[in-house]
C-alpha atoms as a PDB file:
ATOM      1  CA  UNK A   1     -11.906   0.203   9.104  1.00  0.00           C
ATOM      2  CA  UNK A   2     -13.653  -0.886   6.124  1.00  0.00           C
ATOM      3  CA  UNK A   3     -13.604  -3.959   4.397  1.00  0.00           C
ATOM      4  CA  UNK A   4     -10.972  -2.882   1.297  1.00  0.00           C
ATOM      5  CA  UNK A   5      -8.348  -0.734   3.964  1.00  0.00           C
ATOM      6  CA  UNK A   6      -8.367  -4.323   6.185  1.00  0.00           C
ATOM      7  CA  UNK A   7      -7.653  -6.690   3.426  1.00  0.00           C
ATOM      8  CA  UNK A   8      -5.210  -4.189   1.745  1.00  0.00           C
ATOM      9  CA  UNK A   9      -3.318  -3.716   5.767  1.00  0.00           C
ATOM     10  CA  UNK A  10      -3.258  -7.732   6.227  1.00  0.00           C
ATOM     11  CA  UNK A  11      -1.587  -7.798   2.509  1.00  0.00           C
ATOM     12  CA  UNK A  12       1.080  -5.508   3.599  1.00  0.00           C
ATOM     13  CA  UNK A  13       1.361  -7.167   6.761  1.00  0.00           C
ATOM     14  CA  UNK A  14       1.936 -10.669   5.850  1.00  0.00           C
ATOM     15  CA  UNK A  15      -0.761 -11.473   7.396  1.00  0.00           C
ATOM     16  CA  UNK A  16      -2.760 -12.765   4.355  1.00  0.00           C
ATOM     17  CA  UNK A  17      -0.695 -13.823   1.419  1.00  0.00           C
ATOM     18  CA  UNK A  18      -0.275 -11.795  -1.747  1.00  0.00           C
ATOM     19  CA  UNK A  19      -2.172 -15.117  -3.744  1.00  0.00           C
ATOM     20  CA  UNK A  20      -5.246 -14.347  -2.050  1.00  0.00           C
ATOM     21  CA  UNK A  21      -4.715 -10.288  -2.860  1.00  0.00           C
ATOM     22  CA  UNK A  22      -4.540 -11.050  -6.681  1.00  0.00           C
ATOM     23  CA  UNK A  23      -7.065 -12.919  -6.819  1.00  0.00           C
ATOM     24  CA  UNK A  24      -9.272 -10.684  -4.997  1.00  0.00           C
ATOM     25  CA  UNK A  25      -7.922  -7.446  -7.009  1.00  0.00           C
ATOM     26  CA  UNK A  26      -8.589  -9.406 -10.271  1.00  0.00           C
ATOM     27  CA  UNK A  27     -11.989 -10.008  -9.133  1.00  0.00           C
ATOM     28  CA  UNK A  28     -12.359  -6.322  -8.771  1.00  0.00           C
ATOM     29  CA  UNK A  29     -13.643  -3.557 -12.125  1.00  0.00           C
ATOM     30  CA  UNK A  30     -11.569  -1.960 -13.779  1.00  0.00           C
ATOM     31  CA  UNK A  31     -12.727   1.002 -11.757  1.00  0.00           C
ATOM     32  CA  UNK A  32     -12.588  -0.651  -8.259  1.00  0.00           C
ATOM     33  CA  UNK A  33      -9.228  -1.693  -9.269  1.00  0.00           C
ATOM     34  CA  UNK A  34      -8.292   2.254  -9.905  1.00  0.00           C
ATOM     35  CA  UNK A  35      -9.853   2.813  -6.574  1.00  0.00           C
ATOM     36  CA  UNK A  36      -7.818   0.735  -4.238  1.00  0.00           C
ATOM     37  CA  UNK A  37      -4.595   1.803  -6.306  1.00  0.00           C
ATOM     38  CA  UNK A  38      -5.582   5.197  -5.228  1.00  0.00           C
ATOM     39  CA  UNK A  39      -6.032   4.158  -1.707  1.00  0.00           C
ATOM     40  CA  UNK A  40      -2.804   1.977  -1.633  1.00  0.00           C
ATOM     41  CA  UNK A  41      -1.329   5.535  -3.041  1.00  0.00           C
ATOM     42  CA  UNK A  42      -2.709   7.417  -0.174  1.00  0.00           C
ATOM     43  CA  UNK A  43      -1.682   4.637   2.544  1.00  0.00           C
ATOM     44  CA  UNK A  44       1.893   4.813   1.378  1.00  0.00           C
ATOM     45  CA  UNK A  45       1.950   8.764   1.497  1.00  0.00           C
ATOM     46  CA  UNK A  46       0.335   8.700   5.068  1.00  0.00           C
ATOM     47  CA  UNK A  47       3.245   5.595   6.153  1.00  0.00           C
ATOM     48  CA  UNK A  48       5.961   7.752   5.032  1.00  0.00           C
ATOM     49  CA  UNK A  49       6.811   5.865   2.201  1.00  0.00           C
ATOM     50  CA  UNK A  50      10.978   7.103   1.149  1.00  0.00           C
ATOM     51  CA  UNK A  51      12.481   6.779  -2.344  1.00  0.00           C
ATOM     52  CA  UNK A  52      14.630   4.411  -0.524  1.00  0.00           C
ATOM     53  CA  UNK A  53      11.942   1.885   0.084  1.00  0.00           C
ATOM     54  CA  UNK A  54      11.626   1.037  -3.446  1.00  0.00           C
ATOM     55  CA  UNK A  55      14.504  -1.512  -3.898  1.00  0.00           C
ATOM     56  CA  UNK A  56      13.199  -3.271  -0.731  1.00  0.00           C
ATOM     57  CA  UNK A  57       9.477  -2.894  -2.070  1.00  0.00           C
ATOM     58  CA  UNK A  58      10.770  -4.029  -5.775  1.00  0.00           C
ATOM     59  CA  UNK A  59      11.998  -6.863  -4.272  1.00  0.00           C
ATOM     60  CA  UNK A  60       9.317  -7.745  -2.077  1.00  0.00           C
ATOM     61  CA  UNK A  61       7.025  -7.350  -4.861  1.00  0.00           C
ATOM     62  CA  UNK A  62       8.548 -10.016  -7.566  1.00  0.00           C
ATOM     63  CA  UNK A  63       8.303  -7.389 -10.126  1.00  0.00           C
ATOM     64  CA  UNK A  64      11.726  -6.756 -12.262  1.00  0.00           C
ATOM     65  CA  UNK A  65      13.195  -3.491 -11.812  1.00  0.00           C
ATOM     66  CA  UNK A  66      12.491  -2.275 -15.543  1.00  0.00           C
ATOM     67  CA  UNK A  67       8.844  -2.867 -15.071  1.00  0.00           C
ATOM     68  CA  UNK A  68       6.403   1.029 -15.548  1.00  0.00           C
ATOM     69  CA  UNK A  69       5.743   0.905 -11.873  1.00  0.00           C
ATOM     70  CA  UNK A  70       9.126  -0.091 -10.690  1.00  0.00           C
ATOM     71  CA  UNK A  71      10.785   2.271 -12.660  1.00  0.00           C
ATOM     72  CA  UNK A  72       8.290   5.321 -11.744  1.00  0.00           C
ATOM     73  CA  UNK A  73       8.479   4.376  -8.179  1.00  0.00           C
ATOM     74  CA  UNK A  74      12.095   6.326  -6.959  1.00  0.00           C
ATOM     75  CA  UNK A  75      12.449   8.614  -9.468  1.00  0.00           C
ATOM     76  CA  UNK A  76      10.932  12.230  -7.831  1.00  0.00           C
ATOM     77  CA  UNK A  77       8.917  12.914  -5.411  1.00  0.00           C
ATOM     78  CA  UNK A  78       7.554  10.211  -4.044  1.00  0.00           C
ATOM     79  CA  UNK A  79       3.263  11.385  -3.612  1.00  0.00           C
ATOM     80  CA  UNK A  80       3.664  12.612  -7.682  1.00  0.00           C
ATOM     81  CA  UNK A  81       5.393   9.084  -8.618  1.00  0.00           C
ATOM     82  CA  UNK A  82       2.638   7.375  -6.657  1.00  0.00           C
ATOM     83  CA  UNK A  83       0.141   9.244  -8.419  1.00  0.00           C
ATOM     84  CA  UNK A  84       1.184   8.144 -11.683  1.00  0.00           C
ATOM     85  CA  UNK A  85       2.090   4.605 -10.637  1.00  0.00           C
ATOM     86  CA  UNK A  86      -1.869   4.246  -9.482  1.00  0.00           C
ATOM     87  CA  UNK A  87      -3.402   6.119 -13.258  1.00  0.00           C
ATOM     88  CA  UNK A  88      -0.809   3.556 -15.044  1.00  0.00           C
ATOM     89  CA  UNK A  89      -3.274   1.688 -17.904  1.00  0.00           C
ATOM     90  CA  UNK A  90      -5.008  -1.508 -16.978  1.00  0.00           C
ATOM     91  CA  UNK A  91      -2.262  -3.790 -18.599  1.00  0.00           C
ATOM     92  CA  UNK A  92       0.194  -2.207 -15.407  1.00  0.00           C
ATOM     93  CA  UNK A  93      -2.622  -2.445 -12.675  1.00  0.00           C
ATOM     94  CA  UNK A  94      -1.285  -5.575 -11.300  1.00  0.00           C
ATOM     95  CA  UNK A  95       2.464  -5.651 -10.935  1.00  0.00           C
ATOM     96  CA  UNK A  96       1.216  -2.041  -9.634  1.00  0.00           C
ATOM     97  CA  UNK A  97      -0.999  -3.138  -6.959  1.00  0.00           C
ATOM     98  CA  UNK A  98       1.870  -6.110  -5.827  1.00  0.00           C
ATOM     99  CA  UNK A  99       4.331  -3.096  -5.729  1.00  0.00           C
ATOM    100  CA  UNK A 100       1.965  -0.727  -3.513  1.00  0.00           C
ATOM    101  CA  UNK A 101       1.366  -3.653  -1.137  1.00  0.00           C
ATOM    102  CA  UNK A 102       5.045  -4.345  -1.071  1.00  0.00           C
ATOM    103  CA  UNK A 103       6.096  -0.469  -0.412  1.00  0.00           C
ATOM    104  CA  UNK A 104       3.043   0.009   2.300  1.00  0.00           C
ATOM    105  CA  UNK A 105       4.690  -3.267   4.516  1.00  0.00           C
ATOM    106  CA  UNK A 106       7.856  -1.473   3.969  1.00  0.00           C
ATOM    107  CA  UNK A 107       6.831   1.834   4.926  1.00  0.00           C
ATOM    108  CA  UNK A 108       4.347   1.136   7.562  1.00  0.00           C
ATOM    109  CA  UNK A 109       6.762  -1.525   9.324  1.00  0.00           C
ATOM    110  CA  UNK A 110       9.443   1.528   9.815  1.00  0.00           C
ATOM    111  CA  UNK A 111       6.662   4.018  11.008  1.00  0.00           C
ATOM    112  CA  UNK A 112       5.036   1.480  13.230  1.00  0.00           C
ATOM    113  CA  UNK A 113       8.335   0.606  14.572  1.00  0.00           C
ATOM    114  CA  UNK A 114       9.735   4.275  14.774  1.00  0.00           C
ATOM    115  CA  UNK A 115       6.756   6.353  16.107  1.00  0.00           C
ATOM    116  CA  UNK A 116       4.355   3.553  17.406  1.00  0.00           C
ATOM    117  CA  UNK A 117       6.280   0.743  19.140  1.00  0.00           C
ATOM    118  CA  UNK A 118       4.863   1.860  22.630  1.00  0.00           C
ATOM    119  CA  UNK A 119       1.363   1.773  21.253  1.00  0.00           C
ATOM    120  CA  UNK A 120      -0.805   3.832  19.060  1.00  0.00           C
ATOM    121  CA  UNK A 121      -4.511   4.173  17.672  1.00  0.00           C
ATOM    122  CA  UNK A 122      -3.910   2.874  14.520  1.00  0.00           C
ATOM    123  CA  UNK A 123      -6.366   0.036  14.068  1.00  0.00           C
ATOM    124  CA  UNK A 124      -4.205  -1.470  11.124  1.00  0.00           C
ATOM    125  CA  UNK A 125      -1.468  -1.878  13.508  1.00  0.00           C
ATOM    126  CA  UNK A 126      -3.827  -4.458  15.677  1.00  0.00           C
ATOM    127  CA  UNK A 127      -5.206  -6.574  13.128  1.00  0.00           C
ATOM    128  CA  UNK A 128      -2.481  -9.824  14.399  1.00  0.00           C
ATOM    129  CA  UNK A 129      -4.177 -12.514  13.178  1.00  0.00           C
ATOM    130  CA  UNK A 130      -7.932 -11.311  12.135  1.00  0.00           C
ATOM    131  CA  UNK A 131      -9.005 -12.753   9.007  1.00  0.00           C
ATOM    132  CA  UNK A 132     -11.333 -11.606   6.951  1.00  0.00           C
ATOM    133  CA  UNK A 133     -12.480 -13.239   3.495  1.00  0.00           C
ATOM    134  CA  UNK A 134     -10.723 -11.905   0.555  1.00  0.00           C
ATOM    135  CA  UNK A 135     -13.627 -11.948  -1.555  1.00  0.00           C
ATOM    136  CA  UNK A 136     -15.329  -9.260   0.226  1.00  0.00           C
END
């Protein structure tokens, strides 16, 4: 697992706090930042991320409801609406990067429960309490 996919799984996790996520994301280009909304796209998509994780993920999240990516987010199907959520302009990339994290620990937490409670391969489901600097 490389360095972005760990500190984007200990985000959604809980295992690192969101704080340390902004900070790193601001630290990030414009075009890195496009990057890892991409990826957070993709991770959701793979978790089985539902329409009816959004409330739970706008919640999570701290965005407000009428925010771009909050309001893209259960409207269609969800891998086109997570497409546009991650090209949003710069001036969205934020709130959308706190609302990918939000809707991958939503997603993920039902999968791993559902399909991978009795152990799996997944090496994001074994992180526990690794660490890894944010800043990376």
């Amino acid at each position: 697992m490389d360095e972005t996919s760990l500190v984007l799984n200990t985000l959604a996790q809980g295992l690192r706090p969101i704080a340390d996520g902004i900070v790193w994301f601001e630290s990030l280009t414009s075009g890195q930042r496009h990057d890892v909304l991409s990826r957070l796209a993709m991770f959701c998509t793979q978790a089985g991320a539902t329409s009816e994780d959004a409330t739970e993920a706008i919640r999570r999240a701290g965005i407000r409801p009428t925010h771009t990516p909050a309001v893209l987010l259960p409207r269609g199907r969800m891998e086109v609406q997570l497409a546009k959520i991650a090209n949003l302009p710069e001036d969205e990339r934020l709130k959308s990067f706190r609302l990918l994290v939000a809707l991958l620990g939503v997603s993920d937490a039902r999968r791993r429960a559902r399909l991978c409670s009795d152990g799996c391969g997944h090496a994001w489901h074994h992180l526990g309490h690794r660490q890894s600097p944010a800043s990376a």
